[in-house]
PDB file of N, CA and C in Angstrom:
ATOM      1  N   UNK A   1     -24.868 -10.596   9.375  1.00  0.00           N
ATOM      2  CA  UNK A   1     -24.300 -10.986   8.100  1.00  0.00           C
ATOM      3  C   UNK A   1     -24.583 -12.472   7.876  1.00  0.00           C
ATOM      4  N   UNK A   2     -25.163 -12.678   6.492  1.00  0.00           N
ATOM      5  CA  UNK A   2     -25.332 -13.955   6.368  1.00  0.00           C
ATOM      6  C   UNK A   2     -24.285 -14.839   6.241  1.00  0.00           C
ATOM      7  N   UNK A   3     -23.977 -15.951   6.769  1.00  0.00           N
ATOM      8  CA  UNK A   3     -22.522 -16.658   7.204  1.00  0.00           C
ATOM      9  C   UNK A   3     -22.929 -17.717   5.839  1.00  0.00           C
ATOM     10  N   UNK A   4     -23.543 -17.930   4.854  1.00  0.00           N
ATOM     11  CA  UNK A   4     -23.249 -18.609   3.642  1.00  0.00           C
ATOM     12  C   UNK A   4     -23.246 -17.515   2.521  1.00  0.00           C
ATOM     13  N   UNK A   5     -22.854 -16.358   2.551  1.00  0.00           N
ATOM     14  CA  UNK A   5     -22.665 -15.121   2.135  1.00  0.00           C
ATOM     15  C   UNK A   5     -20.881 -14.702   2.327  1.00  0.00           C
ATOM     16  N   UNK A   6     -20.255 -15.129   3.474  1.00  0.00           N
ATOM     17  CA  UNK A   6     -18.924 -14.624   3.758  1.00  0.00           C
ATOM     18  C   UNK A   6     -18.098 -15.282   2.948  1.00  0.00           C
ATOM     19  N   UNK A   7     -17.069 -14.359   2.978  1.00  0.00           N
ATOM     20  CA  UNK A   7     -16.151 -14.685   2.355  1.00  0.00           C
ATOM     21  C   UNK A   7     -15.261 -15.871   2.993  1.00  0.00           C
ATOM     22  N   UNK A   8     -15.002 -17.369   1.932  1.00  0.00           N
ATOM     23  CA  UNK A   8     -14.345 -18.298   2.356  1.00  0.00           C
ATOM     24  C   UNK A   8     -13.157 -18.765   1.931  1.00  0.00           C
ATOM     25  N   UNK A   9     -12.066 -17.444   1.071  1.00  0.00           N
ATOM     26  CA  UNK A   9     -10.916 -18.143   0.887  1.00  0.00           C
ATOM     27  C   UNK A   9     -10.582 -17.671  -0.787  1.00  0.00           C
ATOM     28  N   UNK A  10     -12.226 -17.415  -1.109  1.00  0.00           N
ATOM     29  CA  UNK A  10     -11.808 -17.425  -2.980  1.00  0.00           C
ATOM     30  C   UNK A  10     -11.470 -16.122  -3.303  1.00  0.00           C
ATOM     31  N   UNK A  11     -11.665 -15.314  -2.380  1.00  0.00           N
ATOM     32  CA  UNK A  11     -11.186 -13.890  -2.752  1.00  0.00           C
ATOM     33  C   UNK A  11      -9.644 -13.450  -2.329  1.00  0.00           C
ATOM     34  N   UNK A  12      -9.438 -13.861  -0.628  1.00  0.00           N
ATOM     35  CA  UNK A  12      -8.117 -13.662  -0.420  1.00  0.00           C
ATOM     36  C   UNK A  12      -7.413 -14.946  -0.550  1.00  0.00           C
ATOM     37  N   UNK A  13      -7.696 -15.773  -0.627  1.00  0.00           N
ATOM     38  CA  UNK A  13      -6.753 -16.960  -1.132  1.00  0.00           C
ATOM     39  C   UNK A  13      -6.447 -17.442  -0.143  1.00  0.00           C
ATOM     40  N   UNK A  14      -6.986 -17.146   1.184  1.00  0.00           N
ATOM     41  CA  UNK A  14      -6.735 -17.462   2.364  1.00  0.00           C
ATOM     42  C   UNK A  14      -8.413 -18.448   2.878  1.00  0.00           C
ATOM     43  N   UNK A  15      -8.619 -19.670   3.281  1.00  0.00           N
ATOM     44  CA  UNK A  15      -9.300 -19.845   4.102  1.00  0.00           C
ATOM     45  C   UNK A  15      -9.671 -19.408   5.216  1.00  0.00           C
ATOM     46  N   UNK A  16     -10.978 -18.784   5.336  1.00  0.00           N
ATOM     47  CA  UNK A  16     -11.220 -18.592   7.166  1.00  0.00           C
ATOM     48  C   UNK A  16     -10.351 -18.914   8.166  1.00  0.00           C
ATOM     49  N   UNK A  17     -10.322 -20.500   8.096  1.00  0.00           N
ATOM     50  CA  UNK A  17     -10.042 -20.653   9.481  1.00  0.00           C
ATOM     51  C   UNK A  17      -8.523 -20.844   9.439  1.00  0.00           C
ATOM     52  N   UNK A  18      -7.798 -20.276   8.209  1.00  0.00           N
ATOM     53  CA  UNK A  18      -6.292 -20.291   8.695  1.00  0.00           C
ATOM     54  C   UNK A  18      -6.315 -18.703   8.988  1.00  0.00           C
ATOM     55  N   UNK A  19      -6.870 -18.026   8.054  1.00  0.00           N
ATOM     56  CA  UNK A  19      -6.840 -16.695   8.385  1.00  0.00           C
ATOM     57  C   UNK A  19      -7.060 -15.877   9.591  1.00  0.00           C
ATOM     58  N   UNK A  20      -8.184 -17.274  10.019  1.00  0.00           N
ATOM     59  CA  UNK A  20      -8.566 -16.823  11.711  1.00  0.00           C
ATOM     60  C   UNK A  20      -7.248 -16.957  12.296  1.00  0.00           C
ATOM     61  N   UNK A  21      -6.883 -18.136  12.251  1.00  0.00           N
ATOM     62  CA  UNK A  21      -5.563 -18.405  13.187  1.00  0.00           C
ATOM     63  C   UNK A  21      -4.102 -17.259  12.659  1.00  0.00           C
ATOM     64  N   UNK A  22      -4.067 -17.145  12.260  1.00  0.00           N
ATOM     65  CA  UNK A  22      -3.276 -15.905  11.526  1.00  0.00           C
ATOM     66  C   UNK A  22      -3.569 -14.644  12.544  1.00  0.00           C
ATOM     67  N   UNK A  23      -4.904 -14.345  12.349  1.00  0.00           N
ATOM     68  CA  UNK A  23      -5.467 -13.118  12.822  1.00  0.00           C
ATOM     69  C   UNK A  23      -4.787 -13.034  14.505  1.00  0.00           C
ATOM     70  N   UNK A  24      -5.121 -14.626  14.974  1.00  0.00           N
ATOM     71  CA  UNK A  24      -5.097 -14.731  16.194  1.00  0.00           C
ATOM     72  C   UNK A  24      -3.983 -14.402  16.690  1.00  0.00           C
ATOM     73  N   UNK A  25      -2.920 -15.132  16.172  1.00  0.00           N
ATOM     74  CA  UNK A  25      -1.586 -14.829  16.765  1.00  0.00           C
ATOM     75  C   UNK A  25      -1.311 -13.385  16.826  1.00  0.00           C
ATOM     76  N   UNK A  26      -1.144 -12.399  15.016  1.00  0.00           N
ATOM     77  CA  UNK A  26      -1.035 -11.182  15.303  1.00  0.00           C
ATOM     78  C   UNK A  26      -1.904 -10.651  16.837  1.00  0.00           C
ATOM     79  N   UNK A  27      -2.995 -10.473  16.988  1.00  0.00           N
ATOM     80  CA  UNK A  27      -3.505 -10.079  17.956  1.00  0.00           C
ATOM     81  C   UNK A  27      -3.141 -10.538  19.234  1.00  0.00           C
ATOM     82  N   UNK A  28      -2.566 -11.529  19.565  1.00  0.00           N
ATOM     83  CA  UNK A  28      -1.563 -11.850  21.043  1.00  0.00           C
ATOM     84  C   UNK A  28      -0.809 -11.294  20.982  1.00  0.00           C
ATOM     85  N   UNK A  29       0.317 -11.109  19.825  1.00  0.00           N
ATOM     86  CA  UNK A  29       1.441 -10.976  20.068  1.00  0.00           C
ATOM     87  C   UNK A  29       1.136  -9.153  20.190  1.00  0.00           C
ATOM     88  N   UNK A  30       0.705  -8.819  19.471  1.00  0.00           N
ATOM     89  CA  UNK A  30       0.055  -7.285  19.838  1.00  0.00           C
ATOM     90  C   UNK A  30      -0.465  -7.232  21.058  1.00  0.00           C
ATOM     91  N   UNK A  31      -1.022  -7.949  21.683  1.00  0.00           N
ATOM     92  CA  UNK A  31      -1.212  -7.652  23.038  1.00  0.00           C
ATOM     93  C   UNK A  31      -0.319  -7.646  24.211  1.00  0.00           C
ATOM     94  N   UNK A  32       1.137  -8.264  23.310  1.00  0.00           N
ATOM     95  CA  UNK A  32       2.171  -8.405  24.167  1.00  0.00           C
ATOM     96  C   UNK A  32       2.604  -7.257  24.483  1.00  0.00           C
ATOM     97  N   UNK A  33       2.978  -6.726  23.003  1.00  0.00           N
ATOM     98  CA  UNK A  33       3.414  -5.506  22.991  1.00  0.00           C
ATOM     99  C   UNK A  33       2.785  -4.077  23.489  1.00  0.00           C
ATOM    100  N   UNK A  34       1.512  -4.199  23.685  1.00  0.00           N
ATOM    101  CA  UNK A  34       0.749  -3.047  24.514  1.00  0.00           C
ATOM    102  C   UNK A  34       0.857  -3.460  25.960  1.00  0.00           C
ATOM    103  N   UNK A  35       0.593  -4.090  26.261  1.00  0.00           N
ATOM    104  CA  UNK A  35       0.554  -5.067  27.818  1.00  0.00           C
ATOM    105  C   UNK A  35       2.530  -4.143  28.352  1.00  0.00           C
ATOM    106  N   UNK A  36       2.838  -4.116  27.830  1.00  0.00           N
ATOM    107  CA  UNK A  36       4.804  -3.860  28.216  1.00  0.00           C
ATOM    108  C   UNK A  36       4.506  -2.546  28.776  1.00  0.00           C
ATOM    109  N   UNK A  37       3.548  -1.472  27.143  1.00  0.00           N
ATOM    110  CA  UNK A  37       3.349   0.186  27.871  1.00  0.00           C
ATOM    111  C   UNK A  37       2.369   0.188  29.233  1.00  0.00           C
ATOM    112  N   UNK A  38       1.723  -1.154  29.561  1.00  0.00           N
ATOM    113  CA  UNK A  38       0.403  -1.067  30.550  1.00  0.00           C
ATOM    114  C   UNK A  38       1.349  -1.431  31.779  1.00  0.00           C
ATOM    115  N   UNK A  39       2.141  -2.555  31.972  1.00  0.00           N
ATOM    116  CA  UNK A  39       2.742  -2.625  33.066  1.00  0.00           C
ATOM    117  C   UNK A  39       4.268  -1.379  33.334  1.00  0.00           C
ATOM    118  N   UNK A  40       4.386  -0.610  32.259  1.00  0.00           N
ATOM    119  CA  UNK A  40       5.140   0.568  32.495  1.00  0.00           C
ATOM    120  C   UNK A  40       4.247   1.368  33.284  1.00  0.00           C
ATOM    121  N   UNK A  41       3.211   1.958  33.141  1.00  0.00           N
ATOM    122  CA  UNK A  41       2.798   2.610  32.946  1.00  0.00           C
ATOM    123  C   UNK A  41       2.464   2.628  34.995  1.00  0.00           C
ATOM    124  N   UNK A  42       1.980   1.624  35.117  1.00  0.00           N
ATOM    125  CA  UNK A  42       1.759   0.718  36.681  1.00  0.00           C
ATOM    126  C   UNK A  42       2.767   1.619  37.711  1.00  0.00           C
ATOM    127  N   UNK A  43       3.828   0.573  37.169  1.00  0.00           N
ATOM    128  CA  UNK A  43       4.940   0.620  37.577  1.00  0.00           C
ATOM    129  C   UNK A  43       5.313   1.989  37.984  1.00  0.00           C
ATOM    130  N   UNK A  44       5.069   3.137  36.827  1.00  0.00           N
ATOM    131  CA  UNK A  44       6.017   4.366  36.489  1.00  0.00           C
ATOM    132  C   UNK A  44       5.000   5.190  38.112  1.00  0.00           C
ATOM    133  N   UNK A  45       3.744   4.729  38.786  1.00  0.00           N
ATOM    134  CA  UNK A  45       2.605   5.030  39.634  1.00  0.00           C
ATOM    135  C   UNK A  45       3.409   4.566  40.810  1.00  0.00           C
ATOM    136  N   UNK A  46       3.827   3.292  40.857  1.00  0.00           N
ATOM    137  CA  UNK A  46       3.945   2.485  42.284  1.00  0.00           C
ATOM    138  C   UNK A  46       3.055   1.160  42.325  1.00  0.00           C
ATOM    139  N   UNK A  47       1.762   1.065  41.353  1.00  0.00           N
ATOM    140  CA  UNK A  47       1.257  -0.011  41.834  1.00  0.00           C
ATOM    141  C   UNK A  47       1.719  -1.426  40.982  1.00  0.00           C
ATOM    142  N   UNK A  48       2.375  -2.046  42.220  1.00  0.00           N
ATOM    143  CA  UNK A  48       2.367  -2.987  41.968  1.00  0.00           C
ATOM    144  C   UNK A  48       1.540  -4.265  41.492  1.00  0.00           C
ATOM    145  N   UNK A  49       0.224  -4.025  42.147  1.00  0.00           N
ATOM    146  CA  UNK A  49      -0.435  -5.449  42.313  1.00  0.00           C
ATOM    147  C   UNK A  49      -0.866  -5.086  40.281  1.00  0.00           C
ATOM    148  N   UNK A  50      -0.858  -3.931  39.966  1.00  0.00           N
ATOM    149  CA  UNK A  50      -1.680  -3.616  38.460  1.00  0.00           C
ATOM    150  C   UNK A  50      -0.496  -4.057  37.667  1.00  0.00           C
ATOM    151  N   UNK A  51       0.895  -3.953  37.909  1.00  0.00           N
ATOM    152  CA  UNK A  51       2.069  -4.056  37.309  1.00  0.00           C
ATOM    153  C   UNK A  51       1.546  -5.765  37.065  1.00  0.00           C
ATOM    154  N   UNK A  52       1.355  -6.328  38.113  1.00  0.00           N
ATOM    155  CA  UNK A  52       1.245  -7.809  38.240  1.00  0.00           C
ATOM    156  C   UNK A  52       0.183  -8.553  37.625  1.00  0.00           C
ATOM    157  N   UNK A  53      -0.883  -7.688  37.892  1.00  0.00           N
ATOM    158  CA  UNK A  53      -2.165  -8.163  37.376  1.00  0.00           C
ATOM    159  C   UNK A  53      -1.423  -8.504  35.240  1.00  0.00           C
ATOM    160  N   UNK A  54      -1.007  -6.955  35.040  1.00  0.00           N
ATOM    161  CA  UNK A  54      -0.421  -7.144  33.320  1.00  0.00           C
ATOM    162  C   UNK A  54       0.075  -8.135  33.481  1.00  0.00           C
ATOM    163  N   UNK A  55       1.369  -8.221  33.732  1.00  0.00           N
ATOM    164  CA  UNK A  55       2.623  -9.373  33.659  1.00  0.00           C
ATOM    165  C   UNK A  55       1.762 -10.352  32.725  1.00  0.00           C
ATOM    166  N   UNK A  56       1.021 -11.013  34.742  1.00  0.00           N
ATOM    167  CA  UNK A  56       0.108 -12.591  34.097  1.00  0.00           C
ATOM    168  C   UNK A  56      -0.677 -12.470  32.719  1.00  0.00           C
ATOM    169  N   UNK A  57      -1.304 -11.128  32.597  1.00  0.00           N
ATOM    170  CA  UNK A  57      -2.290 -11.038  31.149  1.00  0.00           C
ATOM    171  C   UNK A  57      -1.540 -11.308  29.977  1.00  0.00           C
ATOM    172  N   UNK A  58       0.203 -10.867  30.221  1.00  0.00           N
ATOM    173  CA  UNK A  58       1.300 -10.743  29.189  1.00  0.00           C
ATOM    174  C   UNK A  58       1.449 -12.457  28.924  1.00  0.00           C
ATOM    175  N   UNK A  59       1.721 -12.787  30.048  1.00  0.00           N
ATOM    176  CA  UNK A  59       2.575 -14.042  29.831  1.00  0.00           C
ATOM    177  C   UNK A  59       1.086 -15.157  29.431  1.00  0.00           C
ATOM    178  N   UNK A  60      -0.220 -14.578  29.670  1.00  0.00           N
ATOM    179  CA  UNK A  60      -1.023 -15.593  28.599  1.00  0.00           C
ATOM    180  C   UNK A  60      -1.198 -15.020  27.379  1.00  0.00           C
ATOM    181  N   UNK A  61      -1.301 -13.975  27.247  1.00  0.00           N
ATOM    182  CA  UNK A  61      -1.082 -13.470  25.827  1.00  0.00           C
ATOM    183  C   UNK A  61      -0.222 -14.224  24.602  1.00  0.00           C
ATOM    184  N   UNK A  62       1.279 -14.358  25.516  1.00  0.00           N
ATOM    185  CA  UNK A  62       2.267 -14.910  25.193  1.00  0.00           C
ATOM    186  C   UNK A  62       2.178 -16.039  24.400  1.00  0.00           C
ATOM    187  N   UNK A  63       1.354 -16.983  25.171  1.00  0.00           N
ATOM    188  CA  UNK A  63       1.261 -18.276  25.617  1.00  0.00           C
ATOM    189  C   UNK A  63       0.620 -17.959  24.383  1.00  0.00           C
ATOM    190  N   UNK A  64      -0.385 -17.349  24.151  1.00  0.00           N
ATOM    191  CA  UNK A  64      -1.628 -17.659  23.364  1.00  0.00           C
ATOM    192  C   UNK A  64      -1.346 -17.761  21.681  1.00  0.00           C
ATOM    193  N   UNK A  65      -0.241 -16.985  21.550  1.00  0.00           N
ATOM    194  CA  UNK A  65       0.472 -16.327  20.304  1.00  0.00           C
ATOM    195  C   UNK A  65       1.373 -18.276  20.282  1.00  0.00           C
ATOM    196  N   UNK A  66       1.825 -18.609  20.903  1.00  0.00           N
ATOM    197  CA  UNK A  66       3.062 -19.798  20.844  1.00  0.00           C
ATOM    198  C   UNK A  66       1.965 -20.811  20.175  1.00  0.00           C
ATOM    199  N   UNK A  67       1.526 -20.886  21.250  1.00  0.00           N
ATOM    200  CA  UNK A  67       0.140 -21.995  20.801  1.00  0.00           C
ATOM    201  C   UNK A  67      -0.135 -22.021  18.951  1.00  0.00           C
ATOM    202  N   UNK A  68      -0.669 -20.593  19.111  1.00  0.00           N
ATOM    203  CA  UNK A  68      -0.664 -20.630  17.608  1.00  0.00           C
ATOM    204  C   UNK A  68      -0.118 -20.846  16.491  1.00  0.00           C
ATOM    205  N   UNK A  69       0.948 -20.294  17.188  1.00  0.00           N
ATOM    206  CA  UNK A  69       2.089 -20.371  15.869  1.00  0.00           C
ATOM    207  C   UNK A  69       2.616 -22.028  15.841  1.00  0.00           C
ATOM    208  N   UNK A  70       2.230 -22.579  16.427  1.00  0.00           N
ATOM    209  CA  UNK A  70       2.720 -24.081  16.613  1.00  0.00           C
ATOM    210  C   UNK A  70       1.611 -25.025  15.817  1.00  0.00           C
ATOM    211  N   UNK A  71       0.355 -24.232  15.869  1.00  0.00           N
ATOM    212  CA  UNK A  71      -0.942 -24.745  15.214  1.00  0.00           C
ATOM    213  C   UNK A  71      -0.665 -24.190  13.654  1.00  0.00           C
ATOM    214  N   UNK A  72       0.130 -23.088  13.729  1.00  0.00           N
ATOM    215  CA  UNK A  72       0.267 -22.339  12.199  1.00  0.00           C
ATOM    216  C   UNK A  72       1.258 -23.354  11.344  1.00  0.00           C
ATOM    217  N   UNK A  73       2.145 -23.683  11.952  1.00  0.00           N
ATOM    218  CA  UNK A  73       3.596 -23.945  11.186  1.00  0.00           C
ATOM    219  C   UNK A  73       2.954 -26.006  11.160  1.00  0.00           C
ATOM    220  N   UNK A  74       2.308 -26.322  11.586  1.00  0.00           N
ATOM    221  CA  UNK A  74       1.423 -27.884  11.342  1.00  0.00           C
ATOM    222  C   UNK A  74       0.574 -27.596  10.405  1.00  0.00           C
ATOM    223  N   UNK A  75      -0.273 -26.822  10.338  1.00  0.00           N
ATOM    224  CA  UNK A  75      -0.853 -26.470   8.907  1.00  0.00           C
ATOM    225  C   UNK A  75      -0.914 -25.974   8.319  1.00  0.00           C
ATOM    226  N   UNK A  76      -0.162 -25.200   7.956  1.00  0.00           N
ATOM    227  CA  UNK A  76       0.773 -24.268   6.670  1.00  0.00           C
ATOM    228  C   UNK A  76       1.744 -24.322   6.084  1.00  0.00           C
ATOM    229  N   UNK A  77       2.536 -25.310   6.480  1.00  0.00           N
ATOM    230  CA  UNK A  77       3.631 -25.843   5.623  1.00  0.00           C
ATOM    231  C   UNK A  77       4.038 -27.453   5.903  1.00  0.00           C
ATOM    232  N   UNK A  78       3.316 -27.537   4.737  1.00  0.00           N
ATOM    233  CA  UNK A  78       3.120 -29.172   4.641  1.00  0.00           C
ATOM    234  C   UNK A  78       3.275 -29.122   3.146  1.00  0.00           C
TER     235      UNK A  78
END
């Protein structure tokens, strides 16, 4: 796709790169929420170390969603 062809904001009223960051957070925080059925799921087996392996994936997920929203709320409401 030609990238001076994409859409930059005049159609959804949204700029790219807030929209990116938008996008981003939903998609952590969605990963939070699947990551919960993945370390159930571990767990509901016995294995621990997979229970563990999620957790950490959760808690950067986490992280990743905060970040954002901290980058969101500095440039979106000003």
């Amino acid at each position: 796709m030609d990238p001076s062809t994409q859409e930059t904001g005049k159609v959804t009223g949204t700029q790219d790169k807030d929209y990116n960051l938008i996008w981003f957070v939903e998609q952590c925080l969605s990963n939070v929420l699947r990551l919960e059925n993945y370390i159930a799921d571990a767990e509901r087996t016995g294995d621990q170390e997979l229970a563990s392996f999620f957790r950490r994936a959760q808690a950067e997920s986490r992280k990743g969603a905060e970040q954002g929203k901290e980058l969101l709320s500095k440039r979106l409401i000003k």
